[in-house]
N, C-alpha and C. Protein backbone atom coordinates (compact mmCIF):
# COMPACT_ATOMS: atom_id res chain seq x y z
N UNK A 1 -18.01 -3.63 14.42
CA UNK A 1 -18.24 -2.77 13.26
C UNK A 1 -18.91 -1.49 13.72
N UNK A 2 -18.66 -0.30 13.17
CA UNK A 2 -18.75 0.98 13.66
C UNK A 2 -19.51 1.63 12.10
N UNK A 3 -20.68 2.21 12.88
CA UNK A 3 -21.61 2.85 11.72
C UNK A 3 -21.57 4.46 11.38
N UNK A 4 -21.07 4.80 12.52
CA UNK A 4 -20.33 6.27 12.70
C UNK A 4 -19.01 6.77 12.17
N UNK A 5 -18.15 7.54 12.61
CA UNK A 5 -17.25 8.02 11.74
C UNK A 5 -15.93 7.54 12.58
N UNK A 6 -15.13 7.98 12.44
CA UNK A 6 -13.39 7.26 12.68
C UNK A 6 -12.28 8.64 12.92
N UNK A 7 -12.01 8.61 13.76
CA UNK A 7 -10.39 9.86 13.67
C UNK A 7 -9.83 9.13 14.43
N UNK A 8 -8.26 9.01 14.14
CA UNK A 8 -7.43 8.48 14.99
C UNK A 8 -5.86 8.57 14.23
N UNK A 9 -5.31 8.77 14.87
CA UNK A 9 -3.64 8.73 14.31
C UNK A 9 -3.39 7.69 14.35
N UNK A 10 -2.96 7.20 12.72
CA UNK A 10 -2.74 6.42 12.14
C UNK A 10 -1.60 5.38 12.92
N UNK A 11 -0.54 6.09 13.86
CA UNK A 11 0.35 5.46 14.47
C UNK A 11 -0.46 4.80 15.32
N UNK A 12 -1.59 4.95 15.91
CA UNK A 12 -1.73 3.89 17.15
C UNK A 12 -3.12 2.77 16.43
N UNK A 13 -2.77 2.50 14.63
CA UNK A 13 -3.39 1.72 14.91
C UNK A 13 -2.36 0.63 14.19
N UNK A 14 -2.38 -0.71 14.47
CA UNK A 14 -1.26 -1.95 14.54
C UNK A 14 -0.98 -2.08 13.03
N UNK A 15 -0.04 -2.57 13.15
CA UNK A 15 1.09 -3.08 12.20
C UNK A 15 0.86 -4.47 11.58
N UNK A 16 1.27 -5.06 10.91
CA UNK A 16 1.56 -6.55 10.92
C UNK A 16 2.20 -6.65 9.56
N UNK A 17 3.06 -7.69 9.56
CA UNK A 17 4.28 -7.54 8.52
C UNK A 17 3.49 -8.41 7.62
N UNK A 18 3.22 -8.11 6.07
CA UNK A 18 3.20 -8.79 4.99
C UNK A 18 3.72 -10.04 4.86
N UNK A 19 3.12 -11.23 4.97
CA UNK A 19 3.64 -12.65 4.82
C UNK A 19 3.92 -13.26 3.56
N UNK A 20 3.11 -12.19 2.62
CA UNK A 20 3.27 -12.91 1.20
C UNK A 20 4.19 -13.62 0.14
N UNK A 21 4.06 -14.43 -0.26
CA UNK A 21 5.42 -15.20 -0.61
C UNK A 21 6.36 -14.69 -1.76
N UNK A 22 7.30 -13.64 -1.68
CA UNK A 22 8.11 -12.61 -2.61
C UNK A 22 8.07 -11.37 -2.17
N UNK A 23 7.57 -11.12 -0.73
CA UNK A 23 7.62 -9.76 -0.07
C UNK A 23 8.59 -9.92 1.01
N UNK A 24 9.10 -8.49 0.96
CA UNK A 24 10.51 -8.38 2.29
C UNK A 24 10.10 -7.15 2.64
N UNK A 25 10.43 -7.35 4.09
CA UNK A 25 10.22 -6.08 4.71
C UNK A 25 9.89 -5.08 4.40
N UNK A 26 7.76 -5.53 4.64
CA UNK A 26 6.92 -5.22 3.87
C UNK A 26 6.06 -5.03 5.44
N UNK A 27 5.24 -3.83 5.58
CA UNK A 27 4.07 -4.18 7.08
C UNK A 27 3.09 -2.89 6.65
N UNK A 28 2.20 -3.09 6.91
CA UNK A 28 0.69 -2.59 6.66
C UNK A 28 -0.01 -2.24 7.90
N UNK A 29 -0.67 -1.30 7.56
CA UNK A 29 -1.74 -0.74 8.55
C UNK A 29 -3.39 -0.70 7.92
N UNK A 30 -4.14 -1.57 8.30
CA UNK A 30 -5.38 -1.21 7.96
C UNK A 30 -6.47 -0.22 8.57
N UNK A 31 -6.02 1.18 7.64
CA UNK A 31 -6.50 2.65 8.71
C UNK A 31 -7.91 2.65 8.48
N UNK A 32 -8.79 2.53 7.57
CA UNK A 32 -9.92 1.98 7.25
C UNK A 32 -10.19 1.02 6.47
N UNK A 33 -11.52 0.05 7.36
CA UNK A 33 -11.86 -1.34 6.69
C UNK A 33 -13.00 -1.84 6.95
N UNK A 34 -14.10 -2.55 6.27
CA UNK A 34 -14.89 -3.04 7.19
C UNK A 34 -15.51 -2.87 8.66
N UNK A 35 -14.75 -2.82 9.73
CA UNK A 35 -14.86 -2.84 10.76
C UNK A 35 -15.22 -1.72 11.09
N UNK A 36 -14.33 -0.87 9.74
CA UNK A 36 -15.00 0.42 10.87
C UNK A 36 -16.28 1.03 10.05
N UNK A 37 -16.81 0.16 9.76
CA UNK A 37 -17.63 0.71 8.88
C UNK A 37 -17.89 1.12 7.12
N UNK A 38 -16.79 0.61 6.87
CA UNK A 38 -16.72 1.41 5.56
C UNK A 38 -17.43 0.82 4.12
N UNK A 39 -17.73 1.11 3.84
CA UNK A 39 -18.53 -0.28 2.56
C UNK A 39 -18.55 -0.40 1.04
N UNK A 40 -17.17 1.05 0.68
CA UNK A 40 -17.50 0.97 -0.32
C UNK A 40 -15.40 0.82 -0.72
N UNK A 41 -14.35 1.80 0.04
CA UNK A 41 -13.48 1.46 0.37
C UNK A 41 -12.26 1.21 1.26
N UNK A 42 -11.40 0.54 1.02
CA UNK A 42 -10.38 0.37 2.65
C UNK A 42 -9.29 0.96 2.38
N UNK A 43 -8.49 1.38 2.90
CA UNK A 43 -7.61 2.57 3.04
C UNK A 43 -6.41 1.87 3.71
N UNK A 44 -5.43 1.51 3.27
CA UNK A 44 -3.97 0.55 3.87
C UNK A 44 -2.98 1.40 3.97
N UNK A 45 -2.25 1.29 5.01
CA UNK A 45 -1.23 2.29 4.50
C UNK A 45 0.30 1.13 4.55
N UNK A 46 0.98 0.98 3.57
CA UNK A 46 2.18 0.28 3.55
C UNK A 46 3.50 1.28 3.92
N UNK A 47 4.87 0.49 4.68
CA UNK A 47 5.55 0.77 5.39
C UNK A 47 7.25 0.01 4.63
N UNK A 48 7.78 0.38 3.60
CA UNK A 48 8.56 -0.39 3.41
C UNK A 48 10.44 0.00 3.98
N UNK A 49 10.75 -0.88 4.58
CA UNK A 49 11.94 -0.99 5.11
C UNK A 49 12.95 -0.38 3.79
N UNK A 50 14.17 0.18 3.62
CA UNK A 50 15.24 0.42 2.48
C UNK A 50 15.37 -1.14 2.44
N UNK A 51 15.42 -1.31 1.15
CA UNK A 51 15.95 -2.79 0.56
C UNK A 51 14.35 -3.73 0.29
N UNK A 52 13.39 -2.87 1.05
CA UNK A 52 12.00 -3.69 0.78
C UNK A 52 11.26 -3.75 -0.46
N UNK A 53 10.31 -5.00 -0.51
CA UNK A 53 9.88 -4.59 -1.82
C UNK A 53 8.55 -5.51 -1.27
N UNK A 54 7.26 -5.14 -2.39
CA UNK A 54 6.24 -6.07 -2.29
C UNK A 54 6.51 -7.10 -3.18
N UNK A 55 5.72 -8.56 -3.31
CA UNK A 55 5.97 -9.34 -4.83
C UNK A 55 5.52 -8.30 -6.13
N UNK A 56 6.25 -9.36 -6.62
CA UNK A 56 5.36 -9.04 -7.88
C UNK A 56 4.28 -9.48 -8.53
N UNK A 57 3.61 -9.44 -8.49
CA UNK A 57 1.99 -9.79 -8.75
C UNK A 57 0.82 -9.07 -8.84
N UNK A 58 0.25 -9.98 -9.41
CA UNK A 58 -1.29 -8.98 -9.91
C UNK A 58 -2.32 -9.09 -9.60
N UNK A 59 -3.64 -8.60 -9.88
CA UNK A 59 -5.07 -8.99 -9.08
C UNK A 59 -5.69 -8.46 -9.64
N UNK A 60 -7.32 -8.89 -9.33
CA UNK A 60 -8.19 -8.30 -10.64
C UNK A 60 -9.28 -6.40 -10.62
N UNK A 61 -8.59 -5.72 -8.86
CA UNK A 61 -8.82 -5.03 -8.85
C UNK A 61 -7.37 -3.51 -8.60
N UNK A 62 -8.29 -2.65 -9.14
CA UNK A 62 -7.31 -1.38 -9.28
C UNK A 62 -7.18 -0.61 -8.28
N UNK A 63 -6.00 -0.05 -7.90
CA UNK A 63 -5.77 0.92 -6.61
C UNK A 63 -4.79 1.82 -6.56
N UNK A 64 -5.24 2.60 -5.75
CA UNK A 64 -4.82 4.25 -5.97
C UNK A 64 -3.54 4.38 -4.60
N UNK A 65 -2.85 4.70 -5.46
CA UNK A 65 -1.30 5.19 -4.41
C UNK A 65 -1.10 6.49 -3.94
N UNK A 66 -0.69 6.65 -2.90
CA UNK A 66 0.02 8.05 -2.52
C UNK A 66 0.81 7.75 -1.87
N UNK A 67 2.47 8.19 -2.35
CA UNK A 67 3.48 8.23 -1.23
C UNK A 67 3.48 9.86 -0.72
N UNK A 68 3.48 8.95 0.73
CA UNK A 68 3.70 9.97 2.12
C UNK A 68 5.02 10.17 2.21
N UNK A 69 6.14 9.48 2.09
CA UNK A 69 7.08 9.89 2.06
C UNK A 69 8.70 8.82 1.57
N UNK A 70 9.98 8.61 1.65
CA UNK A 70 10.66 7.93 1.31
C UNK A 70 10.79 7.98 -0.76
N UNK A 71 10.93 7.24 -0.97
CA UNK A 71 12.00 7.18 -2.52
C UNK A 71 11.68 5.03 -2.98
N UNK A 72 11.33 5.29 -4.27
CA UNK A 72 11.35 4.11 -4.62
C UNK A 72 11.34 3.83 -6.42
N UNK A 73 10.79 2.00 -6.57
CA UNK A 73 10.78 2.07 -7.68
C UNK A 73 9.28 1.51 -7.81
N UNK A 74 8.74 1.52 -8.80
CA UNK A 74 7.82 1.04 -9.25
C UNK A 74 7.56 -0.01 -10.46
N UNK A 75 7.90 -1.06 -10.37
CA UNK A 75 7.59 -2.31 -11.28
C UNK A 75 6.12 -1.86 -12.33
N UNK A 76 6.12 -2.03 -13.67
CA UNK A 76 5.17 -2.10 -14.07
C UNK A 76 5.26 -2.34 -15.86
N UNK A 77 4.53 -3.22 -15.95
CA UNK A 77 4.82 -3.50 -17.51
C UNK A 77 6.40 -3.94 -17.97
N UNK A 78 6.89 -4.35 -16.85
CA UNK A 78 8.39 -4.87 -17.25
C UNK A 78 9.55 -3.75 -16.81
N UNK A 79 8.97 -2.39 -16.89
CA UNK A 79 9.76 -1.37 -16.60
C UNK A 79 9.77 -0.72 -15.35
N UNK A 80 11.33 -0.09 -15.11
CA UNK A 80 11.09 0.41 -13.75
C UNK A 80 11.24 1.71 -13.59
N UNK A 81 9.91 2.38 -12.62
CA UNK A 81 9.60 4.14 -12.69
C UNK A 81 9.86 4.48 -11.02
N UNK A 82 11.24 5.30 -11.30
CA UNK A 82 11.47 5.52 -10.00
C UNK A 82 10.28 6.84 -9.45
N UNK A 83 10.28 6.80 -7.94
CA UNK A 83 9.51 7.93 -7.80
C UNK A 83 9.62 8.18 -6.76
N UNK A 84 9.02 9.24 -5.69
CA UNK A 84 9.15 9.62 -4.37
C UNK A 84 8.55 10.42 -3.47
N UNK A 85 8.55 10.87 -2.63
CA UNK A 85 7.29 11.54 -1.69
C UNK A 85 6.25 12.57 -2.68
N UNK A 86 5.03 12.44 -2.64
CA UNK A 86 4.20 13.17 -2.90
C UNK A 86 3.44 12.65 -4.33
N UNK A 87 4.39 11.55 -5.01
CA UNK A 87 3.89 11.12 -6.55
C UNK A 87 2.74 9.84 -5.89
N UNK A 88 1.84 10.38 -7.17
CA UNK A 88 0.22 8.99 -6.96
C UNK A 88 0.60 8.52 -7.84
N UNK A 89 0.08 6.85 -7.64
CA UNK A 89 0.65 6.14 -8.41
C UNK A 89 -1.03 5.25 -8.76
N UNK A 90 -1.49 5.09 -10.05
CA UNK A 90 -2.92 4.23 -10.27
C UNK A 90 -2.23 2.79 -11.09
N UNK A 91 -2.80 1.59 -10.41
CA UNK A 91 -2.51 0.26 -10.47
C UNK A 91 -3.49 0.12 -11.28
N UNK A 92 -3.80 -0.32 -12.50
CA UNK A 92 -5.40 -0.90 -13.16
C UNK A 92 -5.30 -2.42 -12.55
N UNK A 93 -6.77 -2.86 -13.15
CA UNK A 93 -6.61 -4.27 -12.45
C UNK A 93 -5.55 -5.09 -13.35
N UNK A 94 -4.88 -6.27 -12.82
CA UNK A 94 -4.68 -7.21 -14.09
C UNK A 94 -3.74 -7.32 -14.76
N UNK A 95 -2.50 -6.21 -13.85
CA UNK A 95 -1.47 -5.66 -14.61
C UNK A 95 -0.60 -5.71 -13.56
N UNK A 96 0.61 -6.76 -14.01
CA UNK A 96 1.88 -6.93 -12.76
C UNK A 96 2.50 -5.90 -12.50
N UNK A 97 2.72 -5.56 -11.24
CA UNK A 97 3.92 -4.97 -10.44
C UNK A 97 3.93 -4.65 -9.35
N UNK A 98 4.83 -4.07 -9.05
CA UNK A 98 6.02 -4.29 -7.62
C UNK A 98 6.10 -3.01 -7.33
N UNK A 99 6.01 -2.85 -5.63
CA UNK A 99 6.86 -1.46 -5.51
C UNK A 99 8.42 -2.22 -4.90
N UNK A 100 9.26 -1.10 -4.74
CA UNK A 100 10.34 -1.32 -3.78
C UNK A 100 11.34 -0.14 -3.48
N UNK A 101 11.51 -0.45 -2.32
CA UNK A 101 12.25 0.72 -1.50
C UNK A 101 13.98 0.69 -2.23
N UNK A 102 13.81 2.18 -3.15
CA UNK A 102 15.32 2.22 -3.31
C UNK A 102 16.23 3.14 -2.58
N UNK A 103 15.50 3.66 -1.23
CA UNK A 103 16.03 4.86 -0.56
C UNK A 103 16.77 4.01 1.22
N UNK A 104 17.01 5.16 1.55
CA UNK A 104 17.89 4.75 3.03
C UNK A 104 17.17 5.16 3.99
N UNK A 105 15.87 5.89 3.51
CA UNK A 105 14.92 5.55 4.85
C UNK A 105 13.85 4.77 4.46
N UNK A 106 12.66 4.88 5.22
CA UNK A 106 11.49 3.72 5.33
C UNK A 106 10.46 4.44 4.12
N UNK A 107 10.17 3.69 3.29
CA UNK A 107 8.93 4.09 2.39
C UNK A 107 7.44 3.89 2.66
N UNK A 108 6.78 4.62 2.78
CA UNK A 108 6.01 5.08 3.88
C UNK A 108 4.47 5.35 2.56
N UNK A 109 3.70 4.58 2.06
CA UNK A 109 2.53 4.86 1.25
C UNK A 109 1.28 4.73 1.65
N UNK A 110 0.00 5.23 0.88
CA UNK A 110 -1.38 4.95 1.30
C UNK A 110 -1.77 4.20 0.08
N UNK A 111 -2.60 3.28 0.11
CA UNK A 111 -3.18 2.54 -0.57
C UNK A 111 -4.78 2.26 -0.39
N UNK A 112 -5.64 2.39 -1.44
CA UNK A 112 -7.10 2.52 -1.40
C UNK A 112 -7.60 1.28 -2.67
N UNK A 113 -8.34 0.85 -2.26
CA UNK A 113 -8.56 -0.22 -2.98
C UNK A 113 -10.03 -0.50 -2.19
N UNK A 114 -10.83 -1.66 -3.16
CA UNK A 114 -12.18 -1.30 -3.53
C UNK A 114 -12.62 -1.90 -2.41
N UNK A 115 -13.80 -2.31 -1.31
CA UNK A 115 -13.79 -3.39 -0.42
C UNK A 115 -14.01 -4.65 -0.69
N UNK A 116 -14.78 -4.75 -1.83
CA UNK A 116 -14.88 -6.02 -2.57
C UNK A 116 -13.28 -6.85 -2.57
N UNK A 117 -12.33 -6.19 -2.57
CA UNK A 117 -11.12 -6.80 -2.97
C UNK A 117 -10.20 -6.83 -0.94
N UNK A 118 -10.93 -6.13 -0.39
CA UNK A 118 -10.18 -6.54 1.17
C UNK A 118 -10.39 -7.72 1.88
């Protein structure tokens, strides 16, 4: 754990593919977390393959989206909101949905969420 500050390109820090049960070619980067100090939030960045999607499911905390780049949809309240590089997207807690890749390249987002919930 690191009490100081953090720079680093995001590419050299690891991958690991989403195991969750209703996710497809789904992989995450944890760019800040804990470890490096952080204590109030963690900073993920998700990576979705064309044809990928996360489950669908919910949780009891809220988190803040930014796509970096690629084309998708957004599950929410039953309905689906397409969207694409540069749109933020706010999750409240408690409330189902899904992203998923409806484009032909890789969907590429940041995700911030509280540390209590990492």
């Amino acid at each position: 754990m690191s009490n100081g500050m953090k720079i680093e390109k995001s590419g050299n820090i690891a991958k690991v593919a989403v195991e969750a049960k209703g996710a497809k070619d789904v992989e995450i980067r944890w760019l800040i977390s804990k470890e490096d100090g952080a204590e109030n939030f963690a900073m993920r960045m998700f990576e979705l393959q064309p044809g990928g999607f996360t489950p669908l499911h919910e949780h009891r905390h809220e988190h803040e989206v930014f796509v970096i780049e690629g084309e998708g949809i957004f599950v929410f309240e039953g309905r689906e909101h397409p969207f694409n590089r540069e749109y933020v997207i706010f999750v409240p807690p408690n409330e189902e949905h899904q992203f998923r890749n409806s484009g032909n390249s890789v969907l590429r987002m940041l995700c911030l969420i509280p540390m209590s919930a990492a």
